[in-house]
C-alpha atoms as a PDB file:
ATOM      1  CA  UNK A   1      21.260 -16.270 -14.685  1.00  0.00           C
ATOM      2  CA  UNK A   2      18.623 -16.350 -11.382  1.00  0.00           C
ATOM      3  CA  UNK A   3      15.661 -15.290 -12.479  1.00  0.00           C
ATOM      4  CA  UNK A   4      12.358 -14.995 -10.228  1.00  0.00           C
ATOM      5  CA  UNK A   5       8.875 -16.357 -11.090  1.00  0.00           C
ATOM      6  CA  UNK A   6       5.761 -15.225  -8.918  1.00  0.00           C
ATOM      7  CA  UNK A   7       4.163 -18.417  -7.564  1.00  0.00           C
ATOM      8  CA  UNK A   8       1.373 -19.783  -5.036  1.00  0.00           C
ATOM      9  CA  UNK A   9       3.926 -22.829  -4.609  1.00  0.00           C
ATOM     10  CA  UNK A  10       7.200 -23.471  -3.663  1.00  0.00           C
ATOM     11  CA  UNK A  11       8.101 -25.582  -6.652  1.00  0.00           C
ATOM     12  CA  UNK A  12       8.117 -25.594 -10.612  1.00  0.00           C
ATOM     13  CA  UNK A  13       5.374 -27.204 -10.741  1.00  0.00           C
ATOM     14  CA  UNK A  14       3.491 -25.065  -8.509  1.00  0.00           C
ATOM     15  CA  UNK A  15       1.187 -22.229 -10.326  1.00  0.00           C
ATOM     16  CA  UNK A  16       2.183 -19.489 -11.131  1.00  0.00           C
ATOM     17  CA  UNK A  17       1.048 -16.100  -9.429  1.00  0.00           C
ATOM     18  CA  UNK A  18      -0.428 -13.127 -11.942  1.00  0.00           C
ATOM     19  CA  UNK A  19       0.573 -10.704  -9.120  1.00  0.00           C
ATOM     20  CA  UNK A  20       3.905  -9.511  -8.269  1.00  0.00           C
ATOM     21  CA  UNK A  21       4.095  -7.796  -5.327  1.00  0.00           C
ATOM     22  CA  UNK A  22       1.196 -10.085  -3.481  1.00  0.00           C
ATOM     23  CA  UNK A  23       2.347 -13.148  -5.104  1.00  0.00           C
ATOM     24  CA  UNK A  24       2.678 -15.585  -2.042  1.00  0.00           C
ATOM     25  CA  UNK A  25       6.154 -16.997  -3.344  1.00  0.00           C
ATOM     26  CA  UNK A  26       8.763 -16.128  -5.585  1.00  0.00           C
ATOM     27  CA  UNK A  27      10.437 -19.361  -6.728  1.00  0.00           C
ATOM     28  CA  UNK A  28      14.123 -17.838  -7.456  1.00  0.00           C
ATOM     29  CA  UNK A  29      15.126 -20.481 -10.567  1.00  0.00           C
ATOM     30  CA  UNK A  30      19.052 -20.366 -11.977  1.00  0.00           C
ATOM     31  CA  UNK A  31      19.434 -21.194 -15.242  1.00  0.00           C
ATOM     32  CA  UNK A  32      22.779 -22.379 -15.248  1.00  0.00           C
ATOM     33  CA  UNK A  33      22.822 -25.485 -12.531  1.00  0.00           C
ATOM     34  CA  UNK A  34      18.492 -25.490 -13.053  1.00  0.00           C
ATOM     35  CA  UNK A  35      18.294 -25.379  -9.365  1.00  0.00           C
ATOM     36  CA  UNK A  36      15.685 -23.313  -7.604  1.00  0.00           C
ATOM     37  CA  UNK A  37      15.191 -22.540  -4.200  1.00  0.00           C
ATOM     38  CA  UNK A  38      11.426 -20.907  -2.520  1.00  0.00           C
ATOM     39  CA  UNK A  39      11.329 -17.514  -1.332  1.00  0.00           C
ATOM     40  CA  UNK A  40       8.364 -16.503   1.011  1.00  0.00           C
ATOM     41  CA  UNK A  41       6.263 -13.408   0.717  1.00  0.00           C
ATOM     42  CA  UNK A  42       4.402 -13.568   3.270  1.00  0.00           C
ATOM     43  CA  UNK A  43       5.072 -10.272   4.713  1.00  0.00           C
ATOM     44  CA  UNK A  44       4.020  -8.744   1.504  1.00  0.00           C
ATOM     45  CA  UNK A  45       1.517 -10.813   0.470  1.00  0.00           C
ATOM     46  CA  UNK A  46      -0.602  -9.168   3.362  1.00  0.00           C
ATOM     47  CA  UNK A  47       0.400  -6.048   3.733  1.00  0.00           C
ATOM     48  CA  UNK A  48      -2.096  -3.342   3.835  1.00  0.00           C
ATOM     49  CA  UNK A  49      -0.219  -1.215   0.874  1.00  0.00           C
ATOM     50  CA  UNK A  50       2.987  -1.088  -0.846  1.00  0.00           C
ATOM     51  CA  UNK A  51       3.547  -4.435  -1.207  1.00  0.00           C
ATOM     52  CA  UNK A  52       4.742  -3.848  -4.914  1.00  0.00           C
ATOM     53  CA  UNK A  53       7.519  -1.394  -3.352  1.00  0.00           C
ATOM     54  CA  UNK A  54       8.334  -3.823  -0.564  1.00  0.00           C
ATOM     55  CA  UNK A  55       8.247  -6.988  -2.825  1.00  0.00           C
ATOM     56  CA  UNK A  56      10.772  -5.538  -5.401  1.00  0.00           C
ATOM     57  CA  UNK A  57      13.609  -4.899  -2.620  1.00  0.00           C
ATOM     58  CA  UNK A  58      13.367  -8.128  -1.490  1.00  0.00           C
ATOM     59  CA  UNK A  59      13.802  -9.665  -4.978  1.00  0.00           C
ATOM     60  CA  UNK A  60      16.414  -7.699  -5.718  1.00  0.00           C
ATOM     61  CA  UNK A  61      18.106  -8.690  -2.484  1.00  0.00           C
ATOM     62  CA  UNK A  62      18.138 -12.230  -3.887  1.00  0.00           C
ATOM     63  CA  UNK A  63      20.080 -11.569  -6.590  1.00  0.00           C
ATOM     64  CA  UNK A  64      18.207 -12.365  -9.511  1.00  0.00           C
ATOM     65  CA  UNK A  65      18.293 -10.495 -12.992  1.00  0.00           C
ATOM     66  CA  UNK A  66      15.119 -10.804 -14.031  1.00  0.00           C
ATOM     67  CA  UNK A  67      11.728 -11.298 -12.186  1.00  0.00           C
ATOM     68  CA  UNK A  68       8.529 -13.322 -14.288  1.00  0.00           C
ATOM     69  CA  UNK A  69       4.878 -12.568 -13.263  1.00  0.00           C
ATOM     70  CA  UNK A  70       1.494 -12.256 -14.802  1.00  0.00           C
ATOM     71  CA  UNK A  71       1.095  -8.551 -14.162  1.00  0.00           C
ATOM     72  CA  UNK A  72       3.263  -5.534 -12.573  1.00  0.00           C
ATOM     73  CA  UNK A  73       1.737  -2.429 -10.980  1.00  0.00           C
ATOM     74  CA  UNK A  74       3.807   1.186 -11.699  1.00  0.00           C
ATOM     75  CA  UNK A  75       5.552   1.468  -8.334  1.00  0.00           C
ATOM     76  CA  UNK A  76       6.455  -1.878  -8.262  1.00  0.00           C
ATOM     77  CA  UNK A  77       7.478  -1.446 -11.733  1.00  0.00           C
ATOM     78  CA  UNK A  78       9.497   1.472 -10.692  1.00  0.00           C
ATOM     79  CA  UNK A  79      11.221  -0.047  -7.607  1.00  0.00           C
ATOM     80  CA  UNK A  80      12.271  -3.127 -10.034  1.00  0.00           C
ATOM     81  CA  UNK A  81      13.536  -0.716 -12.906  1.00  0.00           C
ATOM     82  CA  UNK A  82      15.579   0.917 -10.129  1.00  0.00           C
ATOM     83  CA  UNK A  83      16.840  -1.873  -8.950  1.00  0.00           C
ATOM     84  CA  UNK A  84      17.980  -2.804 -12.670  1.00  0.00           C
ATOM     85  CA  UNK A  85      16.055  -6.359 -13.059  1.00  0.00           C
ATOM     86  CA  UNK A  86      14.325  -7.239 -16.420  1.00  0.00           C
ATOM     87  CA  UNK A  87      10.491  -7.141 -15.914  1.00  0.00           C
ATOM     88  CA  UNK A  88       8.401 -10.312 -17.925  1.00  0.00           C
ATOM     89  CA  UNK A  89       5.058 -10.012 -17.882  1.00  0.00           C
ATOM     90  CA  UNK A  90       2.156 -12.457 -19.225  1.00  0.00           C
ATOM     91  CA  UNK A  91       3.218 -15.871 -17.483  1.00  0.00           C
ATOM     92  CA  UNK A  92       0.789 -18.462 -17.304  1.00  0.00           C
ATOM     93  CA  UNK A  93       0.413 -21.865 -16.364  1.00  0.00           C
ATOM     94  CA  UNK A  94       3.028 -23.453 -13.644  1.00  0.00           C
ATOM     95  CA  UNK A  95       6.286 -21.749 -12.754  1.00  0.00           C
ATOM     96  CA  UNK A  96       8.015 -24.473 -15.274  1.00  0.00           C
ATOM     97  CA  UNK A  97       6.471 -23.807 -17.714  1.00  0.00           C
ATOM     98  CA  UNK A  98       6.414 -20.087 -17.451  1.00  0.00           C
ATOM     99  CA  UNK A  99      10.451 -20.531 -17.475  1.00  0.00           C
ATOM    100  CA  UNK A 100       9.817 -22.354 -20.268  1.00  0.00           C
ATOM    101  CA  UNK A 101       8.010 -19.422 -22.028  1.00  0.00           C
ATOM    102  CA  UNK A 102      11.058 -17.197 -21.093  1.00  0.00           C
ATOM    103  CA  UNK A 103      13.412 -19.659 -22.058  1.00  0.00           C
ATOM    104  CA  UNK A 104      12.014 -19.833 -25.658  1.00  0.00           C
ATOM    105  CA  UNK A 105      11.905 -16.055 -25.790  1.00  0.00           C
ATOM    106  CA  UNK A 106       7.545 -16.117 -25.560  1.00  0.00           C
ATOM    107  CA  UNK A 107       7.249 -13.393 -22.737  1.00  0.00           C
ATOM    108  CA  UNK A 108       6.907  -9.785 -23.025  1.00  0.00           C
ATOM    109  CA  UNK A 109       9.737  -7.664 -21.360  1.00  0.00           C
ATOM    110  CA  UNK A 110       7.648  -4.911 -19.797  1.00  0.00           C
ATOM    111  CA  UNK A 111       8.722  -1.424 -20.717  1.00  0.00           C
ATOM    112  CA  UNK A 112       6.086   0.151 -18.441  1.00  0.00           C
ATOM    113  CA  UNK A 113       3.787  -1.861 -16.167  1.00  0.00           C
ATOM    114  CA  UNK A 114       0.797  -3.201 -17.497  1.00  0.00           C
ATOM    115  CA  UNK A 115      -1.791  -3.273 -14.397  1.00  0.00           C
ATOM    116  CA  UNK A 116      -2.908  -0.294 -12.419  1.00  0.00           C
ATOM    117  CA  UNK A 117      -1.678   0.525  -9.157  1.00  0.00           C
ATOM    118  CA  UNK A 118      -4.152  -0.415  -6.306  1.00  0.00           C
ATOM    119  CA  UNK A 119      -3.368   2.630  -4.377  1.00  0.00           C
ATOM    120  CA  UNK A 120      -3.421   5.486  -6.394  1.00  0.00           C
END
């Protein structure tokens, strides 16, 4: 399973971002050969508005099944629901040991998000 954690780093043990669609990585981990390779977000990161939106088509272009973060806005929520990927919310710490936490069943799967949206 590839699963992606929010991150100001590159690497597990980089921090761990608490926002998803302005995170400045995604560190896409699998779970299966525990490899991981470093997305940028960039583009998102400073975008003037819908950066949730844009940030949840370009995770689910990486193929991942679930995405880890501190917090989720509704339309990001939304666009990641649409897009069928698993929503964790409440990471802490480095992007190890928020797998970790996911690993050992310790994160909250989001059923709606749990921030509000910056541009209402």
């Amino acid at each position: 399973m590839k699963i992606a954690v929010t991150a100001q780093g590159g690497d597990l043990e980089s921090l761990g971002d608490p926002r998803f669609g302005r995170a400045r990585v995604f560190v896409v981990f699998d779970t299966e050969t525990q490899q991981c390779i470093s997305v940028d977000n960039q583009v998102n990161f400073n975008s003037v508005q819908g950066a949730g939106i844009q940030a949840a088509g370009a995770v689910a272009d990486l193929g991942v099944s679930a995405v880890i973060t501190g917090n989720v806005g509704p339309k990001a929520f939304a666009a990641l629901q649409a897009a069928q990927l698993a929503v964790y919310t409440g990471a802490t710490g480095t992007v190890r040991e928020a797998i970790e936490a996911f690993q050992a069943g310790r994160l909250n799967l989001a059923h709606s998000p749990n921030v509000q949206g910056h541009w209402a």
